[in-house]
C-alpha atoms as a PDB file:
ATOM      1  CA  UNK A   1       9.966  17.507  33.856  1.00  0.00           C
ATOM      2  CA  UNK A   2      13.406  18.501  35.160  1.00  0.00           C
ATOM      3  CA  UNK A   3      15.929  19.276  32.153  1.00  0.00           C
ATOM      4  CA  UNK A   4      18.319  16.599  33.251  1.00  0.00           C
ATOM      5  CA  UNK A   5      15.513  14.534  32.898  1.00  0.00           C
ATOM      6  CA  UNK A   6      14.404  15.217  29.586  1.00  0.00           C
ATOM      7  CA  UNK A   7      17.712  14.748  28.461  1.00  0.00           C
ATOM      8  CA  UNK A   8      18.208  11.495  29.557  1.00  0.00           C
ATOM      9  CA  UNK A   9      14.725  10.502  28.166  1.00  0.00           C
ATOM     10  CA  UNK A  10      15.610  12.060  24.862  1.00  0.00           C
ATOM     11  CA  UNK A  11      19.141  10.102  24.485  1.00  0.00           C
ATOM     12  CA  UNK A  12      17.104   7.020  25.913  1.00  0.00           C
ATOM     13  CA  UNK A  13      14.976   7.493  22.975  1.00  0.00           C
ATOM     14  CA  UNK A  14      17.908   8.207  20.399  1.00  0.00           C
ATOM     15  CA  UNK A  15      19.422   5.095  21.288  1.00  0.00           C
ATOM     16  CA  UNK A  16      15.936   2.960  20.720  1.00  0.00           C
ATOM     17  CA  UNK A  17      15.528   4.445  17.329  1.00  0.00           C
ATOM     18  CA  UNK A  18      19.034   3.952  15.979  1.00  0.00           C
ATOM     19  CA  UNK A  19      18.161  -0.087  16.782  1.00  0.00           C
ATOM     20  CA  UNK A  20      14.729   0.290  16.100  1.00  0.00           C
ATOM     21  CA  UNK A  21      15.147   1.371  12.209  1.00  0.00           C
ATOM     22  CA  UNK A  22      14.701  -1.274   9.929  1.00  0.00           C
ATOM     23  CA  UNK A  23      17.730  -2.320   7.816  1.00  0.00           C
ATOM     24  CA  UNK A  24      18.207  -1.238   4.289  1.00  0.00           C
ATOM     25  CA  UNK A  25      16.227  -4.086   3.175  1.00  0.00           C
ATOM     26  CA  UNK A  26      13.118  -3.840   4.508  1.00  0.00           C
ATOM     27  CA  UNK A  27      13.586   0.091   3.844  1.00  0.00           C
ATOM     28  CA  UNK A  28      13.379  -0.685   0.025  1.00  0.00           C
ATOM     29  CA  UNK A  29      10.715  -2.773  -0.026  1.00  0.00           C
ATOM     30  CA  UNK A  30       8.864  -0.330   1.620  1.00  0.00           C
ATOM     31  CA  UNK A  31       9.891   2.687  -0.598  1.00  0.00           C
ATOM     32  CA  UNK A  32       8.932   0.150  -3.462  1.00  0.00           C
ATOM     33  CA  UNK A  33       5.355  -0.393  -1.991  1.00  0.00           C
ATOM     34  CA  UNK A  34       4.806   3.282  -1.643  1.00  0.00           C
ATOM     35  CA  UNK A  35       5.980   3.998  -5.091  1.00  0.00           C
ATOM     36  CA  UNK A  36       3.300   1.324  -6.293  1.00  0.00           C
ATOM     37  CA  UNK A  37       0.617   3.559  -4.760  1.00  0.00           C
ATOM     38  CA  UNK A  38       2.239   6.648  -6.111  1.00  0.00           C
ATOM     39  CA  UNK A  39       0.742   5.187  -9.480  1.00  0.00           C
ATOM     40  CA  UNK A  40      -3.151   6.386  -9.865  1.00  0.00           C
ATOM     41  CA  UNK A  41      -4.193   3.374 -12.054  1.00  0.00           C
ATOM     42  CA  UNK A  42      -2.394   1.171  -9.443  1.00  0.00           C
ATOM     43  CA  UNK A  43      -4.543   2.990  -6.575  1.00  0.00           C
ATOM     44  CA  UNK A  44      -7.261   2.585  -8.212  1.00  0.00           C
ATOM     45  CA  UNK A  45      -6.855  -1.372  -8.994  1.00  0.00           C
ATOM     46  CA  UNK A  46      -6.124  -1.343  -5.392  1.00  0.00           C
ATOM     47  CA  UNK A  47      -9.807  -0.005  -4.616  1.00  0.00           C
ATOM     48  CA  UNK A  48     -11.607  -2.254  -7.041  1.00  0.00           C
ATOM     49  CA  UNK A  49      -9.926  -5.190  -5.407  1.00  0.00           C
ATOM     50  CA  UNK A  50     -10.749  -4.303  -2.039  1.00  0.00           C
ATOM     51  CA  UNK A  51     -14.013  -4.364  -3.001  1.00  0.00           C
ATOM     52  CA  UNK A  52     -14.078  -8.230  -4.519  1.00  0.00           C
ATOM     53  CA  UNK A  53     -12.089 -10.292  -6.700  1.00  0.00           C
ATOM     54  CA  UNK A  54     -11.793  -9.139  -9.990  1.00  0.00           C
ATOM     55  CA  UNK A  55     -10.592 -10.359 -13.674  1.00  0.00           C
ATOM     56  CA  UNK A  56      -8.269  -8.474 -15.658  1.00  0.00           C
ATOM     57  CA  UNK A  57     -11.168  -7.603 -17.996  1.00  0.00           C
ATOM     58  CA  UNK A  58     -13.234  -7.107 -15.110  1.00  0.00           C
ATOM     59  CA  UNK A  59     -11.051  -4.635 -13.764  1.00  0.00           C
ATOM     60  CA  UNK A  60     -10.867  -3.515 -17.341  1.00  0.00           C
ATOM     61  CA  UNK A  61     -13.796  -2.574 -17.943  1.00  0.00           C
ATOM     62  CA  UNK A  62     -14.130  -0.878 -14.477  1.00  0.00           C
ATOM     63  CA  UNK A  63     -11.703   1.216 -14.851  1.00  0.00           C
ATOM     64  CA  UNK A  64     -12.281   1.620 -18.832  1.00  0.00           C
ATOM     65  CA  UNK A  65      -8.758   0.513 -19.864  1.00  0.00           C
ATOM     66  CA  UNK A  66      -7.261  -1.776 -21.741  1.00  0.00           C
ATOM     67  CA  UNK A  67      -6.221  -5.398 -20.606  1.00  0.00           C
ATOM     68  CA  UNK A  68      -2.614  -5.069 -21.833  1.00  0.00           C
ATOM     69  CA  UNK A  69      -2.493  -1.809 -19.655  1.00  0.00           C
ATOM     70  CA  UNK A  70      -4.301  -3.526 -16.128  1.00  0.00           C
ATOM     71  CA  UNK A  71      -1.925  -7.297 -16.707  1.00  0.00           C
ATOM     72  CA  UNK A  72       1.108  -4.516 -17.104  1.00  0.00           C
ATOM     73  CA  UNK A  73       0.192  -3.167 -13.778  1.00  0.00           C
ATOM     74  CA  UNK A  74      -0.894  -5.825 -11.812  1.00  0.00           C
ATOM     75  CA  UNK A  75       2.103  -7.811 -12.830  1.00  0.00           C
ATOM     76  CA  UNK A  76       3.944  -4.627 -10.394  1.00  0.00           C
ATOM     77  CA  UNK A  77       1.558  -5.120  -7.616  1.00  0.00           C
ATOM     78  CA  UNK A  78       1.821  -8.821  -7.594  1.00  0.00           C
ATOM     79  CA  UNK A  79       5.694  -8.816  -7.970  1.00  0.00           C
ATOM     80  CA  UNK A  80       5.590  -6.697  -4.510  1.00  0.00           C
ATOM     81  CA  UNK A  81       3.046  -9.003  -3.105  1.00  0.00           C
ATOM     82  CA  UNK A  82      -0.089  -7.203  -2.627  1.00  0.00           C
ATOM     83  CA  UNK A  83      -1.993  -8.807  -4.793  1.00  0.00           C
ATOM     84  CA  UNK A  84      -2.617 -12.722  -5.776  1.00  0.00           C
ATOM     85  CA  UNK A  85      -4.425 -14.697  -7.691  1.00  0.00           C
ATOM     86  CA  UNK A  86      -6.577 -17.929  -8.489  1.00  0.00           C
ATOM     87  CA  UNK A  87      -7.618 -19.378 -11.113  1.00  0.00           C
ATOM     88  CA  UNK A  88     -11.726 -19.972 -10.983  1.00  0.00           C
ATOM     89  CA  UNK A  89     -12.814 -21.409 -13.779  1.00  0.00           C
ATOM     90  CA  UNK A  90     -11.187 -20.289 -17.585  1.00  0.00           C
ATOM     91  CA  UNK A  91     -10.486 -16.694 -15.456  1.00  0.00           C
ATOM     92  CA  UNK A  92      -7.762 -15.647 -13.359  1.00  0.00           C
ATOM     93  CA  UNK A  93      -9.181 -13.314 -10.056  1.00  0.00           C
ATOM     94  CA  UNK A  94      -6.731 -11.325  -8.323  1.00  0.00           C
ATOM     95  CA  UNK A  95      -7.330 -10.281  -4.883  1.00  0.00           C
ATOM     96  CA  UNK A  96      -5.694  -8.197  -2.453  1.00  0.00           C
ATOM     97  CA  UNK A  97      -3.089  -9.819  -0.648  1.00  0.00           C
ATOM     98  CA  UNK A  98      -3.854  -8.903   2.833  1.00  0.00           C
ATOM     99  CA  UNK A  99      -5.981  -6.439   4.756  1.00  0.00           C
ATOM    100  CA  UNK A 100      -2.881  -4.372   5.545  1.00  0.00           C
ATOM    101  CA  UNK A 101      -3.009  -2.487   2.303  1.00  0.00           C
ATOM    102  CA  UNK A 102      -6.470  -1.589   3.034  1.00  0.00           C
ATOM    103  CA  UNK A 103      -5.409  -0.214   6.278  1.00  0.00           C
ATOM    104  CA  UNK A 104      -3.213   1.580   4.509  1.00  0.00           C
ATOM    105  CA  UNK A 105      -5.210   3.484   2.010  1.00  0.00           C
ATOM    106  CA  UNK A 106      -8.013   3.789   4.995  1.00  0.00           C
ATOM    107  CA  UNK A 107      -5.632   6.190   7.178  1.00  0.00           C
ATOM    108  CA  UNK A 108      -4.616   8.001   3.740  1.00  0.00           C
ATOM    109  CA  UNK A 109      -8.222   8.883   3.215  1.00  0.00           C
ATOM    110  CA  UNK A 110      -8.205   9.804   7.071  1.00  0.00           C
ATOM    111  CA  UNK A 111      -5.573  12.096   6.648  1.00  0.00           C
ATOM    112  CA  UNK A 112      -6.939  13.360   3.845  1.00  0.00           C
ATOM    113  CA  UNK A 113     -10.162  14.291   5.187  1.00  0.00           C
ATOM    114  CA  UNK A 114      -8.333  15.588   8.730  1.00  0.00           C
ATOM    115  CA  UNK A 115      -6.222  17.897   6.612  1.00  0.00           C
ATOM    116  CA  UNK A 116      -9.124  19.432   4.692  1.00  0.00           C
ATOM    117  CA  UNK A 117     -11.137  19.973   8.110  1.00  0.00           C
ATOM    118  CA  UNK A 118      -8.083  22.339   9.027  1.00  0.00           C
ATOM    119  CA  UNK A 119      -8.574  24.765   6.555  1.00  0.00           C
END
């Protein structure tokens, strides 16, 4: 590739991303997300609930913490929409939200293990 080429590629490309970034917006409700999962009880809720829908006590007991502590935190994840929940029966299940945030954690563990083949 000529270097007049690659030059007009690379202020093709300049101009895309400038439009291509999201606005401030959806910038902080991203940063928000990731700071969720920068939380290791949070990741871990995350996990169990990927697994199957869990109770607060459920999840609770999984994790061997209290119920005050899990409601605290899954009030955060719900508030930035990746979890829900349904009542089923006299208990309240939370779920994840979507798939996406299992996609999520899937390439971290990806990376995770690519990095540590490196060494």
């Amino acid at each position: 590739m000529s270097e007049q080429n690659f030059e007009m590629e690379h202020q093709q490309a300049l101009h895309n991303l400038k439009q291509d970034l999201p606005d401030d917006t959806d910038l902080e409700a991203m940063v928000n997300i990731f700071k969720a999962f920068g939380d290791m009880t949070r990741v871990k809720i995350i996990l169990a609930l990927s697994e199957t829908p869990l109770s607060v006590g459920e999840i609770a007991d999984t994790l061997d913490m209290s119920q005050s502590s899990i409601s605290h935190q899954l009030s955060i994840l719900k508030r930035l929409n990746l979890v829900s929940n349904a009542r089923r029966g006299r208990n309240i299940h939370y779920r994840l939200s979507d798939q996406h945030i299992i996609t999520i954690f899937n390439q971290t563990k990806e990376h995770i293990i690519e990095d540590d083949n490196d060494f």
